[in-house]
N, C-alpha and C. Protein backbone atom coordinates (compact mmCIF):
# COMPACT_ATOMS: atom_id res chain seq x y z
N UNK A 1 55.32 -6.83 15.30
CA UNK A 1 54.50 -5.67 15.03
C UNK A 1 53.21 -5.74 15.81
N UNK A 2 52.76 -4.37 16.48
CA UNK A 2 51.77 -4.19 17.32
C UNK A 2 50.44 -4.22 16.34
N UNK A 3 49.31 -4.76 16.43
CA UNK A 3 48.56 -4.23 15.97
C UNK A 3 48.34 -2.57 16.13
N UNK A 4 47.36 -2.20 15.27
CA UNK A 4 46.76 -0.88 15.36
C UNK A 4 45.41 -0.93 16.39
N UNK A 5 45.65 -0.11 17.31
CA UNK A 5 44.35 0.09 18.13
C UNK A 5 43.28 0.86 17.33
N UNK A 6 41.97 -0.54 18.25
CA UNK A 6 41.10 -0.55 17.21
C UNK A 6 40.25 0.93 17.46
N UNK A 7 39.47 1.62 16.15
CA UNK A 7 38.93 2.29 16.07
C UNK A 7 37.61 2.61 16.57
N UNK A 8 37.54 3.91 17.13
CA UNK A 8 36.15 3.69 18.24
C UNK A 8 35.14 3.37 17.19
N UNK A 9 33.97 2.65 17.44
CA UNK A 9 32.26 2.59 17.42
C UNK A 9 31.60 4.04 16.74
N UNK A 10 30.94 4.32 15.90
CA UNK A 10 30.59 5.11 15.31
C UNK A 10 28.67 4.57 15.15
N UNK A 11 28.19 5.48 15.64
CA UNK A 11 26.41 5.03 15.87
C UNK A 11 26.01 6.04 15.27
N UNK A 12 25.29 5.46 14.15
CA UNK A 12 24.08 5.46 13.08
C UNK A 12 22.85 5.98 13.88
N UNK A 13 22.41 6.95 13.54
CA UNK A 13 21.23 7.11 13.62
C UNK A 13 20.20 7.85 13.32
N UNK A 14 19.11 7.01 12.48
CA UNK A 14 17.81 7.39 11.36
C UNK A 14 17.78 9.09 11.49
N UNK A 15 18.04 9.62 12.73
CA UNK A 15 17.92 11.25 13.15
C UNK A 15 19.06 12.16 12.05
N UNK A 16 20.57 11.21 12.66
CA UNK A 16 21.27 12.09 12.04
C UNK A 16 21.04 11.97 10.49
N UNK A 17 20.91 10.59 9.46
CA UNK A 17 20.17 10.91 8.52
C UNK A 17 19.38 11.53 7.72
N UNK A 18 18.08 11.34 8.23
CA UNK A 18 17.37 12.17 7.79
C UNK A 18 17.96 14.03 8.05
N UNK A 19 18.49 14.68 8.99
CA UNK A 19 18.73 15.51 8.93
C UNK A 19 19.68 16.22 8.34
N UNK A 20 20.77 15.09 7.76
CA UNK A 20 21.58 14.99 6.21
C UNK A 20 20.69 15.67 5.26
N UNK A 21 19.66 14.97 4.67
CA UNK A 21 19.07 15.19 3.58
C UNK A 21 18.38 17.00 3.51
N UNK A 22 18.40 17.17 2.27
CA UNK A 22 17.49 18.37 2.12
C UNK A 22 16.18 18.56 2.69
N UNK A 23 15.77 19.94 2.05
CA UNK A 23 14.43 19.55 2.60
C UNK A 23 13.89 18.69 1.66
N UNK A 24 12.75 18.53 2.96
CA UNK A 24 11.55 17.23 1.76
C UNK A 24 10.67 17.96 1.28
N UNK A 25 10.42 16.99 -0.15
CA UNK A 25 9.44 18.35 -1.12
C UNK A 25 8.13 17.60 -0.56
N UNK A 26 7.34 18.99 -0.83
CA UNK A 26 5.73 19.16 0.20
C UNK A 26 4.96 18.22 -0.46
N UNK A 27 4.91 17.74 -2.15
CA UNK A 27 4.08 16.80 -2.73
C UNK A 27 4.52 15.59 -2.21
N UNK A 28 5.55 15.30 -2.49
CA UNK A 28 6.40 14.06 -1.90
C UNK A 28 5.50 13.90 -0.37
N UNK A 29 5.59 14.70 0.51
CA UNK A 29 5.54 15.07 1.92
C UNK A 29 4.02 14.58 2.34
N UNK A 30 3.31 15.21 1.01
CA UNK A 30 1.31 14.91 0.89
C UNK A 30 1.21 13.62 0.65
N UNK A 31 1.74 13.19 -0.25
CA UNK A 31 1.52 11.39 -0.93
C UNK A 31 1.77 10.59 0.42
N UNK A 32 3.03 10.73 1.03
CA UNK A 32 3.39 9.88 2.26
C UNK A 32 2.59 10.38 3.50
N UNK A 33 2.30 11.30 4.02
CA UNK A 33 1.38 11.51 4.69
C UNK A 33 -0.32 11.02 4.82
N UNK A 34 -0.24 10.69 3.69
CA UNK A 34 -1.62 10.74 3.07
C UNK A 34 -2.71 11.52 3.29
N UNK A 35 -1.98 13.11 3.53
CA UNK A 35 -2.93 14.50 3.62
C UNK A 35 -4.14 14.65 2.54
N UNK A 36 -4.87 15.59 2.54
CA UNK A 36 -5.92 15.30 1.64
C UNK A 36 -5.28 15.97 0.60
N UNK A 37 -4.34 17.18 0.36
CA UNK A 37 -3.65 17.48 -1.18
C UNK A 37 -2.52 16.22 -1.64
N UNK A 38 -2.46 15.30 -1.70
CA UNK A 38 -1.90 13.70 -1.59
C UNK A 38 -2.77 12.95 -1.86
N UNK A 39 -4.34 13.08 -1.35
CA UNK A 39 -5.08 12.54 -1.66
C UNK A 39 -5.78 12.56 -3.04
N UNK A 40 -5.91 14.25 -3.62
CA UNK A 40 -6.64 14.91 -4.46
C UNK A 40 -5.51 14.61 -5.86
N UNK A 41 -3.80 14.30 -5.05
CA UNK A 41 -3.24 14.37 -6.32
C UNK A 41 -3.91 12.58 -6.73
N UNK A 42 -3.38 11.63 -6.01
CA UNK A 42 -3.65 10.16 -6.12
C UNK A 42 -5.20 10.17 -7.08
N UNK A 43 -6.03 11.03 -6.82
CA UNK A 43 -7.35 10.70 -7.40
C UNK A 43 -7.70 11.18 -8.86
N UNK A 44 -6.29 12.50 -8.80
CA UNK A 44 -6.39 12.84 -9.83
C UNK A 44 -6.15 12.08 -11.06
N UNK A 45 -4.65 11.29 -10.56
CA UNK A 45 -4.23 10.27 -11.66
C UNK A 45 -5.21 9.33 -11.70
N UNK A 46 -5.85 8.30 -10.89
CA UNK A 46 -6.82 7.46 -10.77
C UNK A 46 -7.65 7.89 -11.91
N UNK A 47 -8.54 9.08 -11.69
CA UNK A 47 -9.06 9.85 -12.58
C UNK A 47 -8.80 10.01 -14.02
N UNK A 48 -7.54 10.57 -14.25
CA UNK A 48 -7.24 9.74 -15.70
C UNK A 48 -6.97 8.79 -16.71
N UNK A 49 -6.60 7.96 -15.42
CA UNK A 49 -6.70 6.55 -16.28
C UNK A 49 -7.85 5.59 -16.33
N UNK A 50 -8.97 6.16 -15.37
CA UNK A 50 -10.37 5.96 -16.40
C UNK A 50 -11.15 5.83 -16.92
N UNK A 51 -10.46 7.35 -17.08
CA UNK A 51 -10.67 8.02 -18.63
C UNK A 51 -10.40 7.33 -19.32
N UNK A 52 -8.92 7.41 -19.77
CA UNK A 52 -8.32 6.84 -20.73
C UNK A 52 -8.95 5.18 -20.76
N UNK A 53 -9.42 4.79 -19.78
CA UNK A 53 -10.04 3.51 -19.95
C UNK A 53 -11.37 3.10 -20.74
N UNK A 54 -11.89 4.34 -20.24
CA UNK A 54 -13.12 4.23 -20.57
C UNK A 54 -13.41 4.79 -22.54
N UNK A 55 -12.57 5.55 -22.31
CA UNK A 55 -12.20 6.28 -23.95
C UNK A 55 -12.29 4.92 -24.78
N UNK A 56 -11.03 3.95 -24.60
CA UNK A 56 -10.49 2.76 -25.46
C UNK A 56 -11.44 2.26 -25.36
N UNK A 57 -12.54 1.88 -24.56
CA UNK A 57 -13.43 1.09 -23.97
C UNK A 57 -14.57 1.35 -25.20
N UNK A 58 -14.78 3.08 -25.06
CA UNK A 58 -16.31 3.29 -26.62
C UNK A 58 -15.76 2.78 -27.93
N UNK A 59 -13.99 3.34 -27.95
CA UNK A 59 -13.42 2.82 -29.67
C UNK A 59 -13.46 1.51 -29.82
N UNK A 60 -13.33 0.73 -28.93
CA UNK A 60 -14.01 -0.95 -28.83
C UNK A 60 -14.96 -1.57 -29.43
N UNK A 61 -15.82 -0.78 -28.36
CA UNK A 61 -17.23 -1.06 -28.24
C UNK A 61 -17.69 -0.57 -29.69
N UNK A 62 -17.26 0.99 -30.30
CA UNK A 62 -17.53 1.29 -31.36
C UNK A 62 -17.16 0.39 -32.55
N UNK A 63 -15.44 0.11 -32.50
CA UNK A 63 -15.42 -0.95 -33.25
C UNK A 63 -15.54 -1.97 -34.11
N UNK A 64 -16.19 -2.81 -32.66
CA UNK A 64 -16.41 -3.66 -32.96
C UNK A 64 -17.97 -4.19 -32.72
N UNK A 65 -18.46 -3.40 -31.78
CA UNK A 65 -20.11 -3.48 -31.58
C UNK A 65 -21.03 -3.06 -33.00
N UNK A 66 -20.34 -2.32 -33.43
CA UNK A 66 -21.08 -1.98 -34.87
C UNK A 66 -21.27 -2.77 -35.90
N UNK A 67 -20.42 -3.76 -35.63
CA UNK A 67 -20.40 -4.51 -37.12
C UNK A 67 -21.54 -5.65 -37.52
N UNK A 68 -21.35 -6.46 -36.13
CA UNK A 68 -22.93 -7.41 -36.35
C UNK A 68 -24.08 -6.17 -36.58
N UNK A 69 -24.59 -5.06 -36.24
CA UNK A 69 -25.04 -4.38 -36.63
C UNK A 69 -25.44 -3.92 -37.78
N UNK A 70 -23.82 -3.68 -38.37
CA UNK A 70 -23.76 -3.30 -40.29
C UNK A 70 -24.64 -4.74 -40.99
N UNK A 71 -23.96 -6.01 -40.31
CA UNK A 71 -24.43 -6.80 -41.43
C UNK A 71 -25.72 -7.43 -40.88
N UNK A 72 -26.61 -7.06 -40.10
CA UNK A 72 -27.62 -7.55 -39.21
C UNK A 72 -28.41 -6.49 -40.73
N UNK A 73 -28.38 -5.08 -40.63
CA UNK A 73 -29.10 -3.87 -41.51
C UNK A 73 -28.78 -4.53 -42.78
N UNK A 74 -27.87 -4.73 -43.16
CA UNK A 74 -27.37 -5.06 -44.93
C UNK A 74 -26.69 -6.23 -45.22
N UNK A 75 -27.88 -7.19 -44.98
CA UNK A 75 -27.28 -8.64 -45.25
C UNK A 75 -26.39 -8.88 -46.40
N UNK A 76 -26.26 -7.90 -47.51
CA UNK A 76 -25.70 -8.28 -48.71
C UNK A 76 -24.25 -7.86 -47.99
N UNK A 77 -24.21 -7.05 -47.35
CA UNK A 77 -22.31 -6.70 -46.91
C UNK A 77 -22.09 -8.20 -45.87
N UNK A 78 -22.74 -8.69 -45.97
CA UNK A 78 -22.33 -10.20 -44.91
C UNK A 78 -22.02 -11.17 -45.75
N UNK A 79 -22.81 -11.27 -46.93
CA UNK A 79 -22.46 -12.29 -48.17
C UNK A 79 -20.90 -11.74 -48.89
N UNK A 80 -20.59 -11.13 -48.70
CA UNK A 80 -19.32 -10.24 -49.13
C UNK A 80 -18.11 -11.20 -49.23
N UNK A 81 -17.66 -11.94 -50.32
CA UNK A 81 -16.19 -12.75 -49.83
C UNK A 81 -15.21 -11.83 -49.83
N UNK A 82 -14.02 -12.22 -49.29
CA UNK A 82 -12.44 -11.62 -49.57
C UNK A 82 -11.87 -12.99 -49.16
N UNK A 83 -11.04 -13.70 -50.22
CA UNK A 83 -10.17 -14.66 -50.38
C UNK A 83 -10.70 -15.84 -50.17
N UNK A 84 -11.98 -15.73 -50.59
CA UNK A 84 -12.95 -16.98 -50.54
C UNK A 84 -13.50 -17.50 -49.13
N UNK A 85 -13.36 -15.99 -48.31
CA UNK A 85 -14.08 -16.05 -46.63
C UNK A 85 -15.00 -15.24 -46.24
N UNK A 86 -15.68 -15.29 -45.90
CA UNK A 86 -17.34 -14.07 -45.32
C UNK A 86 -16.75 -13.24 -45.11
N UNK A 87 -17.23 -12.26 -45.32
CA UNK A 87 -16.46 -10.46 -44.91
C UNK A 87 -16.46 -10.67 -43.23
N UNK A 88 -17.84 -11.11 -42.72
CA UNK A 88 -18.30 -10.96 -40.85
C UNK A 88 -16.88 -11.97 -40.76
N UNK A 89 -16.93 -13.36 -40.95
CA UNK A 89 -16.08 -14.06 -40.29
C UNK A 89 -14.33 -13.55 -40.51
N UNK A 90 -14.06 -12.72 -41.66
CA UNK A 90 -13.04 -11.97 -41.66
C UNK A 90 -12.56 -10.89 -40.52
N UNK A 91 -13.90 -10.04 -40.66
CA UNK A 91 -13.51 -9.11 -39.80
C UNK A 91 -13.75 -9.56 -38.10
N UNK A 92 -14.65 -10.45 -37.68
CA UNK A 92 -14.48 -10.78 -36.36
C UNK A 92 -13.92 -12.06 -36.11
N UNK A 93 -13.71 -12.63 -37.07
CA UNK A 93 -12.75 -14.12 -36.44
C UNK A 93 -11.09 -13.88 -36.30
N UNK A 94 -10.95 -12.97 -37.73
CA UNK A 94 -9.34 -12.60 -38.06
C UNK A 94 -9.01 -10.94 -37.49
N UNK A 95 -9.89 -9.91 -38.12
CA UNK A 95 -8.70 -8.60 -37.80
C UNK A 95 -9.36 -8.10 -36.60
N UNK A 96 -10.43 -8.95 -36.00
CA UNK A 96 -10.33 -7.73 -34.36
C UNK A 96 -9.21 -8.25 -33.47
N UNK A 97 -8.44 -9.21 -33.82
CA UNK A 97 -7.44 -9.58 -32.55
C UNK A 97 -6.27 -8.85 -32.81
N UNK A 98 -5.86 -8.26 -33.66
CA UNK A 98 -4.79 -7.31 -34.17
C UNK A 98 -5.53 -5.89 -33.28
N UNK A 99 -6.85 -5.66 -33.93
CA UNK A 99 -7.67 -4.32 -33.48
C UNK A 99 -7.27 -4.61 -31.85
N UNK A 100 -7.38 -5.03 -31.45
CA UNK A 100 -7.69 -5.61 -29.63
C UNK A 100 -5.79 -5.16 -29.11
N UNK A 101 -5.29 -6.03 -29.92
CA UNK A 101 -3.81 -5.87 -29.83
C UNK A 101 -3.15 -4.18 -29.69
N UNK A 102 -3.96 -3.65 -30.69
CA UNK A 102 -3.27 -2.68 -30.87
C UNK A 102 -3.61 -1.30 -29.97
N UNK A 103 -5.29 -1.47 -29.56
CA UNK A 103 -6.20 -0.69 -28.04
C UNK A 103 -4.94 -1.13 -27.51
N UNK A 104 -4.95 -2.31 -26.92
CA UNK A 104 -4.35 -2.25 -25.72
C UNK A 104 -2.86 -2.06 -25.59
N UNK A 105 -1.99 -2.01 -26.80
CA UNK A 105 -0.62 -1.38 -26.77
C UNK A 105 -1.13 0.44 -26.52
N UNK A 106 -1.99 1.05 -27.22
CA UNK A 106 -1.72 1.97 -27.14
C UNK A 106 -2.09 2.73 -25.55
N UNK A 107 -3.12 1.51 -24.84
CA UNK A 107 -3.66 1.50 -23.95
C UNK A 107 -2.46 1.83 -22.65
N UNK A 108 -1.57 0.88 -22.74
CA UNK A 108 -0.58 0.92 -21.97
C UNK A 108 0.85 1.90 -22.15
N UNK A 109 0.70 2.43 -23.42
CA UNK A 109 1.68 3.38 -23.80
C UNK A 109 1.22 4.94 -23.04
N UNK A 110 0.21 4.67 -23.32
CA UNK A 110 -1.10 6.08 -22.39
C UNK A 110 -1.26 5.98 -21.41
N UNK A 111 -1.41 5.11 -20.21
CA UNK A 111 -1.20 4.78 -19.00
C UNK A 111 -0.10 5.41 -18.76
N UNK A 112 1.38 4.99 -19.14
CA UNK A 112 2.42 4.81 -18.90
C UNK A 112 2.88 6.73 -19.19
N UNK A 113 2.28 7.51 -19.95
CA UNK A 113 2.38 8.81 -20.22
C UNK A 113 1.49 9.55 -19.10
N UNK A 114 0.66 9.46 -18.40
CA UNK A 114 -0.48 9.52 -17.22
C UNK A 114 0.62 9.34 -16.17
N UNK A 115 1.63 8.14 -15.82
CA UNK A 115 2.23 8.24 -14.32
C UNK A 115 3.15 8.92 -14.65
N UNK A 116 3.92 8.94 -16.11
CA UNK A 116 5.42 9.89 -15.70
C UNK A 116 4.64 11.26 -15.59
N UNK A 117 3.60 11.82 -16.00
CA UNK A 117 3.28 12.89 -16.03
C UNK A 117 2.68 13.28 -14.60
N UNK A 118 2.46 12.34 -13.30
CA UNK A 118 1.96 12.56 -12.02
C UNK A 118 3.75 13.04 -11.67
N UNK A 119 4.56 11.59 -11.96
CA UNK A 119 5.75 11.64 -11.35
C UNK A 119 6.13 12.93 -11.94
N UNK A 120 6.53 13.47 -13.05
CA UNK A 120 7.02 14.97 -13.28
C UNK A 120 6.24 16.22 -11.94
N UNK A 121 5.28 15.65 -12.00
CA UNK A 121 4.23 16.84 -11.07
C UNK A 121 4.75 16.71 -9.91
N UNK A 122 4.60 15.34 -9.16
CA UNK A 122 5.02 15.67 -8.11
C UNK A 122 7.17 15.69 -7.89
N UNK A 123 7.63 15.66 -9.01
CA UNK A 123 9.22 15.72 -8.35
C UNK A 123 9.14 17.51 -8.80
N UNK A 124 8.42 17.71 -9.39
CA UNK A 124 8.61 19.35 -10.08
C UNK A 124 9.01 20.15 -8.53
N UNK A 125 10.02 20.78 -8.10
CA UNK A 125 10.36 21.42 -7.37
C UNK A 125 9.22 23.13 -7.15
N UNK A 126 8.95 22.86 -5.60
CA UNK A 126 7.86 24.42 -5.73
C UNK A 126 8.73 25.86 -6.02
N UNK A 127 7.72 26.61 -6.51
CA UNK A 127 8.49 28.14 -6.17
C UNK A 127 7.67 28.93 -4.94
């Protein structure tokens, strides 16, 4: 048995590819370009997260900046036990690391709602 004669060479090339594909969408088109509407979107998201940084950042600061405060004004709420422990060393030795825990889950759940919401924007097809 003869072999089969071999099959010609077939050349690839990035041209004929790309000219496969659809068109390319114009946001897509701005981001990779790095045109200035690409630019304005990039800053926009930048821009909200922050925000959102800076937001978590006062409920923090509010928090937990207030409290040496409370018991600095009303020494008697510092003498305060619960389970035979200082109210202050309760609330800043034990529940701000839960408090901290829980900023920053929600911190990253909100981030994470900020890029799918760029990515929806920019795959959103124009009219």
């Amino acid at each position: 048995m003869a072999d089969p004669p071999p099959r010609p060479r077939v050349r690839v090339v990035l041209g004929d590819a790309a000219s496969r594909r659809g068109a390319p969408d114009r946001a897509r088109a701005d981001l990779d370009e790095q045109t200035p509407v690409g630019e304005a979107l990039v800053k926009g998201l930048v821009r909200a997260q922050l925000a959102l940084a800076l937001r978590l950042a006062l409920v923090v600061a509010a928090g937990l900046g207030t409290l040496p405060l409370l018991f600095a004004a009303a020494p008697a709420v510092g003498e305060f036990k619960v389970f035979g422990v200082h109210l202050p060393w309760l609330l800043l030795g034990v529940l701000s690391f839960p408090f901290l825990v829980l900023v920053g889950a929600a911190y990253v759940r909100w981030a994470e709602r900020n890029e799918q919401d760029f990515v929806a924007l920019i795959r959103r097809p124009e009219r």
